[in-house]
C-alpha atoms as a PDB file:
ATOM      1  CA  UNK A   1       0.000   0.000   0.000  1.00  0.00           C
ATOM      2  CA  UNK A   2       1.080   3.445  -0.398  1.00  0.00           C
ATOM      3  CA  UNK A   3       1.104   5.745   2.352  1.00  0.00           C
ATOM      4  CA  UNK A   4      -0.857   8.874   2.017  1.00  0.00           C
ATOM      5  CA  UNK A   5      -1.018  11.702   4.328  1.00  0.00           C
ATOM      6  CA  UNK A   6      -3.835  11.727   6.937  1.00  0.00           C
ATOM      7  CA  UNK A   7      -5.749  14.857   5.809  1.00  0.00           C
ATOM      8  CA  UNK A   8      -9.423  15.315   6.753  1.00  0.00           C
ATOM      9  CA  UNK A   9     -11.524  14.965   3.210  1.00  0.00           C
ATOM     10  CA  UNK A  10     -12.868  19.177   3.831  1.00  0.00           C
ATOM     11  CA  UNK A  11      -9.145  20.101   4.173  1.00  0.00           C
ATOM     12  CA  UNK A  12      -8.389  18.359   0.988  1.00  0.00           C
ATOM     13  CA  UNK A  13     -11.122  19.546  -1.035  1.00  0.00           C
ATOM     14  CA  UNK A  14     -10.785  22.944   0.276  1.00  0.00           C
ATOM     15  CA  UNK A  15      -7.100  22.437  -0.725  1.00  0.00           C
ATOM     16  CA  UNK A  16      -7.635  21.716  -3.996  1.00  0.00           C
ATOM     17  CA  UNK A  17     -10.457  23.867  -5.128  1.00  0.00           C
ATOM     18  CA  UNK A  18      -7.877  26.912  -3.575  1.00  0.00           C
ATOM     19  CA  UNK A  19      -5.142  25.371  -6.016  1.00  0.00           C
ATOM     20  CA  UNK A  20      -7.300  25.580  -8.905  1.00  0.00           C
ATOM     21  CA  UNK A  21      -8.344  29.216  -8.548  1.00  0.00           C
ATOM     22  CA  UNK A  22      -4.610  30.217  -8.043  1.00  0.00           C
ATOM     23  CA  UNK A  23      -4.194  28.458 -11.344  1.00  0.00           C
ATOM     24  CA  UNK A  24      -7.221  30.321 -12.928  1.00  0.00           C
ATOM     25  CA  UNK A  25      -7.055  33.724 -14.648  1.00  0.00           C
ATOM     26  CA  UNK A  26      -9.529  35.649 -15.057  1.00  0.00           C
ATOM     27  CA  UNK A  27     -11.548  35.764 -18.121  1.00  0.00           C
ATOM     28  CA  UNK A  28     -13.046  39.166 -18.197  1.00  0.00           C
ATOM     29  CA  UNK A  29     -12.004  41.972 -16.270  1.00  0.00           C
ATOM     30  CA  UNK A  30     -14.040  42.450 -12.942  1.00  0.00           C
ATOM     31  CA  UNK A  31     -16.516  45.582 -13.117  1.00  0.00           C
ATOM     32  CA  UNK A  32     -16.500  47.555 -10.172  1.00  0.00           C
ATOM     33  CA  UNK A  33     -20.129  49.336  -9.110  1.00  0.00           C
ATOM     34  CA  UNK A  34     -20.274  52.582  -8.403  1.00  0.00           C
ATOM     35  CA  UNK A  35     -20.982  52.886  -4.241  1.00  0.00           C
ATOM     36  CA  UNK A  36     -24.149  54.056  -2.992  1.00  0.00           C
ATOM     37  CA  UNK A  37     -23.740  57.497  -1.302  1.00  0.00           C
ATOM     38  CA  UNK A  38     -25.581  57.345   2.086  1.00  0.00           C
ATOM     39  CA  UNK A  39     -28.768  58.857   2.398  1.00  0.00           C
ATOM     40  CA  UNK A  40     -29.534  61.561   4.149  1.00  0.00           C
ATOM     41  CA  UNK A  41     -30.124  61.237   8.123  1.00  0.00           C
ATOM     42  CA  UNK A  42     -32.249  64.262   8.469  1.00  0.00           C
ATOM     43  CA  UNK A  43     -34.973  62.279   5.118  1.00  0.00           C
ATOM     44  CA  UNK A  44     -34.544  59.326   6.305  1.00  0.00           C
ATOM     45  CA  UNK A  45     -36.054  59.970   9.907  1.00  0.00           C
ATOM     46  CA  UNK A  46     -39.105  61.936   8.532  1.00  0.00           C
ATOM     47  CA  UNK A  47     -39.847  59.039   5.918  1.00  0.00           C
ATOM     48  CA  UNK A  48     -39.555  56.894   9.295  1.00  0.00           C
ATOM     49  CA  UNK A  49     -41.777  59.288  11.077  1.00  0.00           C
ATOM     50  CA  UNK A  50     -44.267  59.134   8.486  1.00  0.00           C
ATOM     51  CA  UNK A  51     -44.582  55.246   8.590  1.00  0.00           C
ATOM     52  CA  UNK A  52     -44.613  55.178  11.796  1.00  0.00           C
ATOM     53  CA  UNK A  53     -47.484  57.750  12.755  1.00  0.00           C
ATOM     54  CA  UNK A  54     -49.847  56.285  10.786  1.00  0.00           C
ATOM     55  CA  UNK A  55     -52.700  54.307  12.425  1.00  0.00           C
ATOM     56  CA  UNK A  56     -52.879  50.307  11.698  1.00  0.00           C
ATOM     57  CA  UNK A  57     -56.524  49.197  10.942  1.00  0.00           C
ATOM     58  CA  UNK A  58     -57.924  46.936  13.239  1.00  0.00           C
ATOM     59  CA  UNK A  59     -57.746  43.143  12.418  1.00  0.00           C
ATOM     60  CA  UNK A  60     -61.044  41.017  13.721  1.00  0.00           C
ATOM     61  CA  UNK A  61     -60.402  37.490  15.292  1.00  0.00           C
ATOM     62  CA  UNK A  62     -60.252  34.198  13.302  1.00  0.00           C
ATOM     63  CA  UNK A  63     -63.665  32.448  13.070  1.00  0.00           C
ATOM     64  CA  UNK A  64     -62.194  28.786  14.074  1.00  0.00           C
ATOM     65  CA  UNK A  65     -61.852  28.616  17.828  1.00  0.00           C
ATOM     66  CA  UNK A  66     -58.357  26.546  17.816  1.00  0.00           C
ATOM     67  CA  UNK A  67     -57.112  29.434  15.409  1.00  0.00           C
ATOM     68  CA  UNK A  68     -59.052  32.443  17.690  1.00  0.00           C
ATOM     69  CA  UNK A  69     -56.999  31.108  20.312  1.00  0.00           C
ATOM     70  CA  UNK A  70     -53.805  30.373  19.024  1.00  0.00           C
ATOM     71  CA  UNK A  71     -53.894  34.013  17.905  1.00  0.00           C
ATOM     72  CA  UNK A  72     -55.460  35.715  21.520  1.00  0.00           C
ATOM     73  CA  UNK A  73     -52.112  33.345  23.248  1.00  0.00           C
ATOM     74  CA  UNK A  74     -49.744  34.665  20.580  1.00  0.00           C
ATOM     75  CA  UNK A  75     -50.599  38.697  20.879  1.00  0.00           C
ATOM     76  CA  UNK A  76     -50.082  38.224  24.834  1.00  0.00           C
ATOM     77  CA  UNK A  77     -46.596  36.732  23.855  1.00  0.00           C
ATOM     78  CA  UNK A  78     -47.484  32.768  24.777  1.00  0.00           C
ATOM     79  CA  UNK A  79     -47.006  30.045  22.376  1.00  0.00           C
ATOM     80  CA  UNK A  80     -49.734  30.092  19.672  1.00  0.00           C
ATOM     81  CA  UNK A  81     -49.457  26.112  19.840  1.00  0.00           C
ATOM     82  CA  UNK A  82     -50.715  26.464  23.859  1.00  0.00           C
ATOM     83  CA  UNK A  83     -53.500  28.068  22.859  1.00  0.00           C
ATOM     84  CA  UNK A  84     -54.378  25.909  20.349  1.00  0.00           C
ATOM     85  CA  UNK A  85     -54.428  22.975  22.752  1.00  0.00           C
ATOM     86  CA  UNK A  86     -55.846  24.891  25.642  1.00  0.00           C
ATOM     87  CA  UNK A  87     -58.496  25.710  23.016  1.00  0.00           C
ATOM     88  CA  UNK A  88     -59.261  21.773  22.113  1.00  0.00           C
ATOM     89  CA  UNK A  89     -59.212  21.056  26.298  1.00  0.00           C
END
């Protein structure tokens, strides 16, 4: 048998796919985007203003009692699933 060194099979496939794109050249020239100039701060907190102040419309209850509460558990912060089984009990 020949002896082969004892490297773990990620090591050697990491090995070798880093060999072959030191052998590589490039075909094309990389293109370089243009960067994004930051937005303003002083915009950007009256768009958040904006979305925020507005009032969310009211959403009614599910008509399935497992779902109803599932969803009462959940806006309370419990586990929708408790609800759901305390709903079944």
């Amino acid at each position: 048998m020949i002896p082969f060194p004892r490297l773990h099979i990620a090591e050697s496939v990491l090995n070798r796919i880093q060999n072959t794109l030191e052998d590589l050249e490039p075909v094309m020239p990389s293109i370089n985007t243009a960067p994004i100039p930051p937005a303003d701060p002083i915009a950007l907190g009256q768009q958040i203003e904006e979305q925020t102040q507005a009032p969310s419309v009211p959403v009614s209850a599910p008509d399935d009692e497992v779902s109803a509460a599932a969803s009462q558990e959940s806006i309370f912060g419990g586990s929708p699933l408790a609800g759901a089984v305390d709903a079944l009990l």
